[in-house]
N, C-alpha and C. Protein backbone atom coordinates (compact mmCIF):
# COMPACT_ATOMS: atom_id res chain seq x y z
N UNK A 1 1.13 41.30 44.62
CA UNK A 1 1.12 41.04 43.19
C UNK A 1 0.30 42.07 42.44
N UNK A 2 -0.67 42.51 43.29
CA UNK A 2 -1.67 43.66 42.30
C UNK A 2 -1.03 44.86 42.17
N UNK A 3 0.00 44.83 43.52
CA UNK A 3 0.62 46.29 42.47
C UNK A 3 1.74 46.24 42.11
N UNK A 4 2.39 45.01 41.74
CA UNK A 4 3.35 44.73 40.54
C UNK A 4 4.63 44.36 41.57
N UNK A 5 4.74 44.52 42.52
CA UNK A 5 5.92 44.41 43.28
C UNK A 5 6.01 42.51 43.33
N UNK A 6 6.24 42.06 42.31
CA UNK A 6 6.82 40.66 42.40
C UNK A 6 7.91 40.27 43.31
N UNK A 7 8.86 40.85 43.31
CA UNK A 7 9.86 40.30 44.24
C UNK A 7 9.10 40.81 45.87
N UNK A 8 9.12 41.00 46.37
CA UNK A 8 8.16 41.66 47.31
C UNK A 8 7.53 40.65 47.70
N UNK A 9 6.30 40.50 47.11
CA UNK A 9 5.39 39.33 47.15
C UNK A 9 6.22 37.20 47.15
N UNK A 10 7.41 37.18 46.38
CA UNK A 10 7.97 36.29 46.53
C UNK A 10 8.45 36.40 47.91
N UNK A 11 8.95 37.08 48.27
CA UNK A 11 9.91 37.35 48.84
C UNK A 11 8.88 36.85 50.64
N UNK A 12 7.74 37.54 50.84
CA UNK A 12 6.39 37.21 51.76
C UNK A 12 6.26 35.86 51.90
N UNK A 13 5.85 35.38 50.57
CA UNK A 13 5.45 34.10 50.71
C UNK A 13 6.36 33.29 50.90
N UNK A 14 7.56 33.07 50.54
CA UNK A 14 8.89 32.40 50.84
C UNK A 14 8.98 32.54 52.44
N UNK A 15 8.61 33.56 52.82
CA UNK A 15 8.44 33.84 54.66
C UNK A 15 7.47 33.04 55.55
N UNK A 16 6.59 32.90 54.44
CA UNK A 16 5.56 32.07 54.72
C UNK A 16 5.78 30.40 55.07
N UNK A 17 6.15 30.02 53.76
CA UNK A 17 6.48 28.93 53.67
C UNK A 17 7.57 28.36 54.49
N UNK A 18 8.42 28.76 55.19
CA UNK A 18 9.64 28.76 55.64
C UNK A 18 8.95 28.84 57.28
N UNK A 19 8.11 29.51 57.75
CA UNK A 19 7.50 29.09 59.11
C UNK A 19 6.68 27.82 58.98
N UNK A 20 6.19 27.55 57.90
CA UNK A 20 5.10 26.27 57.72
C UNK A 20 5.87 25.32 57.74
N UNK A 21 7.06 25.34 56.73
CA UNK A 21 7.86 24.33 56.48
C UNK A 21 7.17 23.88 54.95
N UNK A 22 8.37 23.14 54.44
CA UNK A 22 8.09 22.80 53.06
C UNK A 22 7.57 21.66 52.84
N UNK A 23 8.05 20.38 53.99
CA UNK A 23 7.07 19.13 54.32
C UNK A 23 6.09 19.44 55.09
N UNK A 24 5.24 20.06 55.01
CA UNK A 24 4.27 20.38 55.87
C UNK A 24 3.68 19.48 55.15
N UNK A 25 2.46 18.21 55.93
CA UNK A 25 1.51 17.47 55.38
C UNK A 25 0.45 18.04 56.75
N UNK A 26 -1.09 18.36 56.41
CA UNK A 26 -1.82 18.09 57.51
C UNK A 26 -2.27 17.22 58.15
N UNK A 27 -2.31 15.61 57.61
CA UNK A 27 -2.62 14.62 58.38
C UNK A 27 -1.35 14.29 58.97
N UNK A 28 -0.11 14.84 58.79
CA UNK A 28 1.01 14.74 60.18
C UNK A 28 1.29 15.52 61.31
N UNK A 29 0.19 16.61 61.10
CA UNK A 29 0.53 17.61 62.04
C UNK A 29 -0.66 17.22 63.08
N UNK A 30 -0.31 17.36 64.68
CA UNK A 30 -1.18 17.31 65.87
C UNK A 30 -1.97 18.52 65.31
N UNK A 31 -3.31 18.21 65.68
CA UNK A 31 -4.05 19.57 65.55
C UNK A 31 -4.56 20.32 67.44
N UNK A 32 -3.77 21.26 66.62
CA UNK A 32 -4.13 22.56 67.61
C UNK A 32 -5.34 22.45 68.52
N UNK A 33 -5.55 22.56 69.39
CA UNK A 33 -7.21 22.70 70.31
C UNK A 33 -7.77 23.50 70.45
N UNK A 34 -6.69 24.54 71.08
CA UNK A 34 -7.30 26.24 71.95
C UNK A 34 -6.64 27.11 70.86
N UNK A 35 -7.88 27.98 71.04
CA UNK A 35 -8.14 29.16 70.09
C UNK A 35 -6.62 30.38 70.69
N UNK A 36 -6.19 30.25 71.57
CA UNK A 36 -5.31 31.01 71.65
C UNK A 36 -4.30 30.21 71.35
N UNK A 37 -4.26 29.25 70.64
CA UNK A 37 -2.19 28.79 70.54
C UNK A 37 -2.52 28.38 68.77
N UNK A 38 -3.58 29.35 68.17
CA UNK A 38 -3.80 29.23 67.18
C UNK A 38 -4.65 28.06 66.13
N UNK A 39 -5.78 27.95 66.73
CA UNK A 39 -6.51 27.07 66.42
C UNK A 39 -7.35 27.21 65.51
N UNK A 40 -8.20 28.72 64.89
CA UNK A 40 -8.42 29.33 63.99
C UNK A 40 -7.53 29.16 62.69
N UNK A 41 -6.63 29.04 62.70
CA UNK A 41 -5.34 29.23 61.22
C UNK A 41 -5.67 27.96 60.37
N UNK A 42 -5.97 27.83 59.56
CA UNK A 42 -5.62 26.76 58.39
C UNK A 42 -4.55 26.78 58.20
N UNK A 43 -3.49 25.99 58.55
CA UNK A 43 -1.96 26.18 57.72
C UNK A 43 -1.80 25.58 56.17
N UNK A 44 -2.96 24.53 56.42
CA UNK A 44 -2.81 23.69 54.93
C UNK A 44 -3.20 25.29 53.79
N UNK A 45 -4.30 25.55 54.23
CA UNK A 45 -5.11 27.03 52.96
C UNK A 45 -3.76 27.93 53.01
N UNK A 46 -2.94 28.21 54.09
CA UNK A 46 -2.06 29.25 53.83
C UNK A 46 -0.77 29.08 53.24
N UNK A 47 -0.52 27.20 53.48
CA UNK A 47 0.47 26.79 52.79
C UNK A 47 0.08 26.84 51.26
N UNK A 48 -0.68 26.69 50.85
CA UNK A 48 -1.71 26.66 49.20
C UNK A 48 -1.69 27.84 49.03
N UNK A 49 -1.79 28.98 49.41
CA UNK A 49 -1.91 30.55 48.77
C UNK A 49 -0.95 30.84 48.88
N UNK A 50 0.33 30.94 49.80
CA UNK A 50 1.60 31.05 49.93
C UNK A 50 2.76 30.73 49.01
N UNK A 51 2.29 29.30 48.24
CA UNK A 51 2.92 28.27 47.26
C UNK A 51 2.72 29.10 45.87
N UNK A 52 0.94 29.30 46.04
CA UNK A 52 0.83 29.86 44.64
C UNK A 52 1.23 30.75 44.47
N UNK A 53 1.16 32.06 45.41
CA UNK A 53 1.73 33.98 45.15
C UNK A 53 3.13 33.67 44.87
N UNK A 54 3.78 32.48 45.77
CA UNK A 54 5.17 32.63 44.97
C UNK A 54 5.50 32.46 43.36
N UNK A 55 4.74 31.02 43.21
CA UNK A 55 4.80 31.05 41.85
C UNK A 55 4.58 31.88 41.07
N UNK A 56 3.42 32.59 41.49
CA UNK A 56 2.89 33.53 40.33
C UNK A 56 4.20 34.71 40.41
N UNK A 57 4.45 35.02 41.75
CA UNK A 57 5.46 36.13 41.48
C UNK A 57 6.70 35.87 40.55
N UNK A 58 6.62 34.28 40.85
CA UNK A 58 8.29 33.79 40.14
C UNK A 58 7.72 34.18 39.00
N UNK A 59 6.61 33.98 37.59
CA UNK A 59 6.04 34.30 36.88
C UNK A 59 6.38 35.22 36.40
N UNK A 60 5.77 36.51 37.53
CA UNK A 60 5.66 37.89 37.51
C UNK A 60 7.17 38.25 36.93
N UNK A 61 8.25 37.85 37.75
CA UNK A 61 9.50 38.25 37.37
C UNK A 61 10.53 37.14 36.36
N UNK A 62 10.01 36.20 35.71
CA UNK A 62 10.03 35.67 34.49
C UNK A 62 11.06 34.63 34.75
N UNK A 63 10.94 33.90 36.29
CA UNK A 63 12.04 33.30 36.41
C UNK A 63 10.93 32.29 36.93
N UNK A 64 10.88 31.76 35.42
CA UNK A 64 10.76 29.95 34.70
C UNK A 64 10.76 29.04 35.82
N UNK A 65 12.25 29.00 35.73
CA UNK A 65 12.89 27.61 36.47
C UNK A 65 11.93 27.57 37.75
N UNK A 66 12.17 28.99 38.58
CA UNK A 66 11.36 28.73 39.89
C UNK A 66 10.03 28.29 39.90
N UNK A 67 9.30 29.17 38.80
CA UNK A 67 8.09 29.06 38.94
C UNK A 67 7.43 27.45 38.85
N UNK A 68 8.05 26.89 37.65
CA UNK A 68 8.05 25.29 37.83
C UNK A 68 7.89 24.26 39.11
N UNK A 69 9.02 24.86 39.84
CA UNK A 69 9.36 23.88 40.95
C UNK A 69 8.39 24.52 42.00
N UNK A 70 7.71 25.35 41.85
CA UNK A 70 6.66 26.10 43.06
C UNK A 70 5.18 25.00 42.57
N UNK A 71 4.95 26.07 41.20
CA UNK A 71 4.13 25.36 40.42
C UNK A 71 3.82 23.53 40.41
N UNK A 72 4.90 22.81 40.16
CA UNK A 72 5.25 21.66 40.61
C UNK A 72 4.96 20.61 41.96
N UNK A 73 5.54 21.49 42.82
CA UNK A 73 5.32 21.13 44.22
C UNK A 73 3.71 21.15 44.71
N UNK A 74 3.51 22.29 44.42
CA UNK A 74 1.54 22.07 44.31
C UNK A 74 1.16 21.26 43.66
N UNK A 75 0.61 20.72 42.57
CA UNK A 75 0.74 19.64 41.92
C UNK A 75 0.57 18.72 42.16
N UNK A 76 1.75 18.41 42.80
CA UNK A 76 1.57 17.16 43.75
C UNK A 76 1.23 17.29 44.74
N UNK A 77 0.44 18.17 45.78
CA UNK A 77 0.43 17.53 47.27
C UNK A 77 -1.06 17.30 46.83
N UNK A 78 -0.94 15.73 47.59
CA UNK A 78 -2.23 15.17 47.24
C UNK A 78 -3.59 16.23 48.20
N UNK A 79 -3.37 16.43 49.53
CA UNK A 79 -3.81 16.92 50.26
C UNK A 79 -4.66 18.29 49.76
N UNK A 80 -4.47 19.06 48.62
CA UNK A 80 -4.22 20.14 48.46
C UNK A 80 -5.73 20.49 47.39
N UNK A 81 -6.48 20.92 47.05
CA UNK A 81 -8.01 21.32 46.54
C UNK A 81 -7.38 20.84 44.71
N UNK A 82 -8.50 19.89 44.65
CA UNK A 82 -8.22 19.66 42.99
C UNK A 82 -8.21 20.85 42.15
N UNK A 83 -8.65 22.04 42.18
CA UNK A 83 -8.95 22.90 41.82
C UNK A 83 -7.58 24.04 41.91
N UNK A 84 -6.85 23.66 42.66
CA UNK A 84 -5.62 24.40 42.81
C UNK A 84 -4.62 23.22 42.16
N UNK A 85 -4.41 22.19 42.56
CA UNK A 85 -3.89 21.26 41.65
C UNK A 85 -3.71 21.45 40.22
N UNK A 86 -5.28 21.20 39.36
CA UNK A 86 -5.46 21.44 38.25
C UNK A 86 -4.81 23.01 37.48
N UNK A 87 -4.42 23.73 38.38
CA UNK A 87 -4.44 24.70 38.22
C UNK A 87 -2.52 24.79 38.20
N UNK A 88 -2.22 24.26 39.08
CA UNK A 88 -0.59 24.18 38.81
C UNK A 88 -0.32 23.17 37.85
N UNK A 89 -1.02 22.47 37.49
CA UNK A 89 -0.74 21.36 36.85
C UNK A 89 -0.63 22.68 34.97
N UNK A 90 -1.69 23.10 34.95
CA UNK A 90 -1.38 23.82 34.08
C UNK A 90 -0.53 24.92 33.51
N UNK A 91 0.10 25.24 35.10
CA UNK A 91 0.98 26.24 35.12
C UNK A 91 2.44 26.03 35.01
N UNK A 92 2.57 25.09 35.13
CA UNK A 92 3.55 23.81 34.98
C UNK A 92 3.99 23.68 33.78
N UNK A 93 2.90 23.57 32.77
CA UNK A 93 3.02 23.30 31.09
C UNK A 93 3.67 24.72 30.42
N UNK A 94 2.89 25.60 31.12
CA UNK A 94 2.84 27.17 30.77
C UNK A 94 4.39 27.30 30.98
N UNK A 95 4.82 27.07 32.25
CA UNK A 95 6.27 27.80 32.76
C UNK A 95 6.99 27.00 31.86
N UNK A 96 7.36 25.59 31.47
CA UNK A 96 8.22 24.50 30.85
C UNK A 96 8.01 25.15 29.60
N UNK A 97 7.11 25.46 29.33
CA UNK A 97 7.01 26.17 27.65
C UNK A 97 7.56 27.35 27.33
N UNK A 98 7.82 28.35 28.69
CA UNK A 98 8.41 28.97 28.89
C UNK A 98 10.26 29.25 28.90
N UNK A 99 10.44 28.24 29.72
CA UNK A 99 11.79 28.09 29.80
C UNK A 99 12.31 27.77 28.60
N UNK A 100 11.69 26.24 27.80
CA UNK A 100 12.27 26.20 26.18
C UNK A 100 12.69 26.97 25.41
N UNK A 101 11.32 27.70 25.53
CA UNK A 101 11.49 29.47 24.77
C UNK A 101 12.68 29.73 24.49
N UNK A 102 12.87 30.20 26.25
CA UNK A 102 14.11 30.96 26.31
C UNK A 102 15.50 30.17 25.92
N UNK A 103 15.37 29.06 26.62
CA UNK A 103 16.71 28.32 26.12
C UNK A 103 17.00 28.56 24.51
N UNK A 104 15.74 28.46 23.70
CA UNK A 104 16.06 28.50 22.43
C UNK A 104 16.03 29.90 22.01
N UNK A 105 16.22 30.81 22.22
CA UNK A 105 16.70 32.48 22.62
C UNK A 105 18.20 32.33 22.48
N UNK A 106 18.25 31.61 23.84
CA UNK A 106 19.91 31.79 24.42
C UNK A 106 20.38 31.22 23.09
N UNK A 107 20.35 30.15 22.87
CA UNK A 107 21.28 29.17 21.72
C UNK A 107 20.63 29.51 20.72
N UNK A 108 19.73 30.77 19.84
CA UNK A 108 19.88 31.34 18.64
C UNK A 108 19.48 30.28 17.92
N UNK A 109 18.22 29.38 18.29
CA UNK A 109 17.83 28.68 17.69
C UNK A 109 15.97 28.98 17.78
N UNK A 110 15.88 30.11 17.85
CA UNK A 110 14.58 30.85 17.95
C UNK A 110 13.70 30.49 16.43
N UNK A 111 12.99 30.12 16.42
CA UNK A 111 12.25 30.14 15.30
C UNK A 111 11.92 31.44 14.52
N UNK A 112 12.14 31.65 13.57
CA UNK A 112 11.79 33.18 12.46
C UNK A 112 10.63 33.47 13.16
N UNK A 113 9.94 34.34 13.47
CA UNK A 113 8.73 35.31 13.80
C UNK A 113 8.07 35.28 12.19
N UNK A 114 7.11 34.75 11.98
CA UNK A 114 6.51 35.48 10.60
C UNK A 114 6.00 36.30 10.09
N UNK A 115 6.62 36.98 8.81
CA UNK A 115 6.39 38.06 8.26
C UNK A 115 4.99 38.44 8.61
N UNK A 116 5.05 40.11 8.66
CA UNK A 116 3.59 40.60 9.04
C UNK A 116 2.90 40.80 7.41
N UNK A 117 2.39 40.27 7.43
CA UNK A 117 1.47 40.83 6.32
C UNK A 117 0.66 41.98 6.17
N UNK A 118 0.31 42.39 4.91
CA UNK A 118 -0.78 43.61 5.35
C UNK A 118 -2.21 42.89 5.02
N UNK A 119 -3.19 43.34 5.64
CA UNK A 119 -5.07 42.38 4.97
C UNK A 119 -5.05 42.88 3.69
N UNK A 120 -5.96 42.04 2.97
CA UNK A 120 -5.63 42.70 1.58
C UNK A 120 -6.94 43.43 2.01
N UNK A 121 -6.94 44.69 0.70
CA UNK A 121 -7.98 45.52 0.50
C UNK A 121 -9.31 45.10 0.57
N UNK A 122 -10.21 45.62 0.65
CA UNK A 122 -11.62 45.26 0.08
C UNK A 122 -12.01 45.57 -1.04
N UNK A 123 -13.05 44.38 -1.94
CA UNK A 123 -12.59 44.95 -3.23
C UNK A 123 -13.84 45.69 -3.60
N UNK A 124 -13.77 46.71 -4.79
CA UNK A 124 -15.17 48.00 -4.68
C UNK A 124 -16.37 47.15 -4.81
N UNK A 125 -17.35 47.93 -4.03
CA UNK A 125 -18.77 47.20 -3.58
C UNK A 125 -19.09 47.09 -5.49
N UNK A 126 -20.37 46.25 -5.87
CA UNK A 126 -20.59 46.32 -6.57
C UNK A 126 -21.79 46.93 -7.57
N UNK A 127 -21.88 47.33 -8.61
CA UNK A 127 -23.08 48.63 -9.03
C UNK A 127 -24.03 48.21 -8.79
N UNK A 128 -25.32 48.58 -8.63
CA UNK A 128 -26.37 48.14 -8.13
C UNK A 128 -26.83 47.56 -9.64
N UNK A 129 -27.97 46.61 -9.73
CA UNK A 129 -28.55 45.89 -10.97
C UNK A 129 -28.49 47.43 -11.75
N UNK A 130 -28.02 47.25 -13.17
CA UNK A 130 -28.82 48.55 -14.34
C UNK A 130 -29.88 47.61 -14.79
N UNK A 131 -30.89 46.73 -14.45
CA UNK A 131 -31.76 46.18 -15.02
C UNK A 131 -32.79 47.28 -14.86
N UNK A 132 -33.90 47.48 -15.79
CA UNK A 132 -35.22 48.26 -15.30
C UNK A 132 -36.24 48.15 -14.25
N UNK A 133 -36.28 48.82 -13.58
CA UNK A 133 -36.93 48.75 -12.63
C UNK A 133 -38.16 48.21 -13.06
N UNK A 134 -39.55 47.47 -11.79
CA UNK A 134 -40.59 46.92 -12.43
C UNK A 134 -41.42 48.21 -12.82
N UNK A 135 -42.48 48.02 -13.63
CA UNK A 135 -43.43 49.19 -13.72
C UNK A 135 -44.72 49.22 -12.31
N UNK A 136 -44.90 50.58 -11.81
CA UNK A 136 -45.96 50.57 -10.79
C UNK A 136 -46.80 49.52 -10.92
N UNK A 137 -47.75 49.32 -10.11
CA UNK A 137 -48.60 48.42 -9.72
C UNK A 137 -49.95 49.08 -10.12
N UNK A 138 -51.09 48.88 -11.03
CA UNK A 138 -52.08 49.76 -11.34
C UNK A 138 -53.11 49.45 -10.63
N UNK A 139 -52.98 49.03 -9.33
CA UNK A 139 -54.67 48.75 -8.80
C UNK A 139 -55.27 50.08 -8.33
């Protein structure tokens, strides 16, 4: 995603997700024992970063619909860090606000853009007092 290759990056994480599986829950999965048949791996953390780079890529390449149902699916897994939750939960609003947009694009029911205005001027500073100055001080 940092160097712009969105489809790329979808394209990874969809690879990802697709070895994890899309029902992946961790309290249904046997957990692993030995460090060699992969016991080190979080699948739940990689299923959660995997979920999100897609979304964001769906994002990246402005395709709404997906990003929703990525966005979405995080969301809900209860299992999953409130903090990433909260976080699709918002991205969710973002993408749906998104798609409207466009629908209302497609069907030319776009709202007018409003006129740019120019700032108005500033108006000339004003003369300093012509009152007389005080007279010196004679001490």
């Amino acid at each position: 995603l940092r160097t712009g290759d969105h489809t790329g990056a979808a394209a990874d994480a969809g690879v990802v997700l697709n070895l994890i599986g899309t029902g992946y829950h961790p309290l249904r999965e046997a957990k692993v024992e030995k460090e060699e048949e992969g016991a080190d791996v979080d699948l739940s953390d990689a299923f959660v970063k995997a979920l999100k780079r897609r979304a964001e890529a769906w994002e990246g390449r402005e395709k709404w619909e997906e990003a929703v149902k990525d966005w979405g699916l995080l969301a809900g897994l209860d299992w999953a860090g409130q903090k990433a939750r909260n976080e699709a939960a918002r991205a969710v609003g973002r993408c749906r606000k998104m798609v409207s947009q466009s629908k209302e694009a497609e069907n030319g029911d776009a709202a007018p853009k409003p006129a740019v205005t120019k700032p108005k001027p500033r108006p000339p500073p004003k003369p300093a007092s012509l009152s007389r100055p005080a007279p010196p001080s004679q001490a």
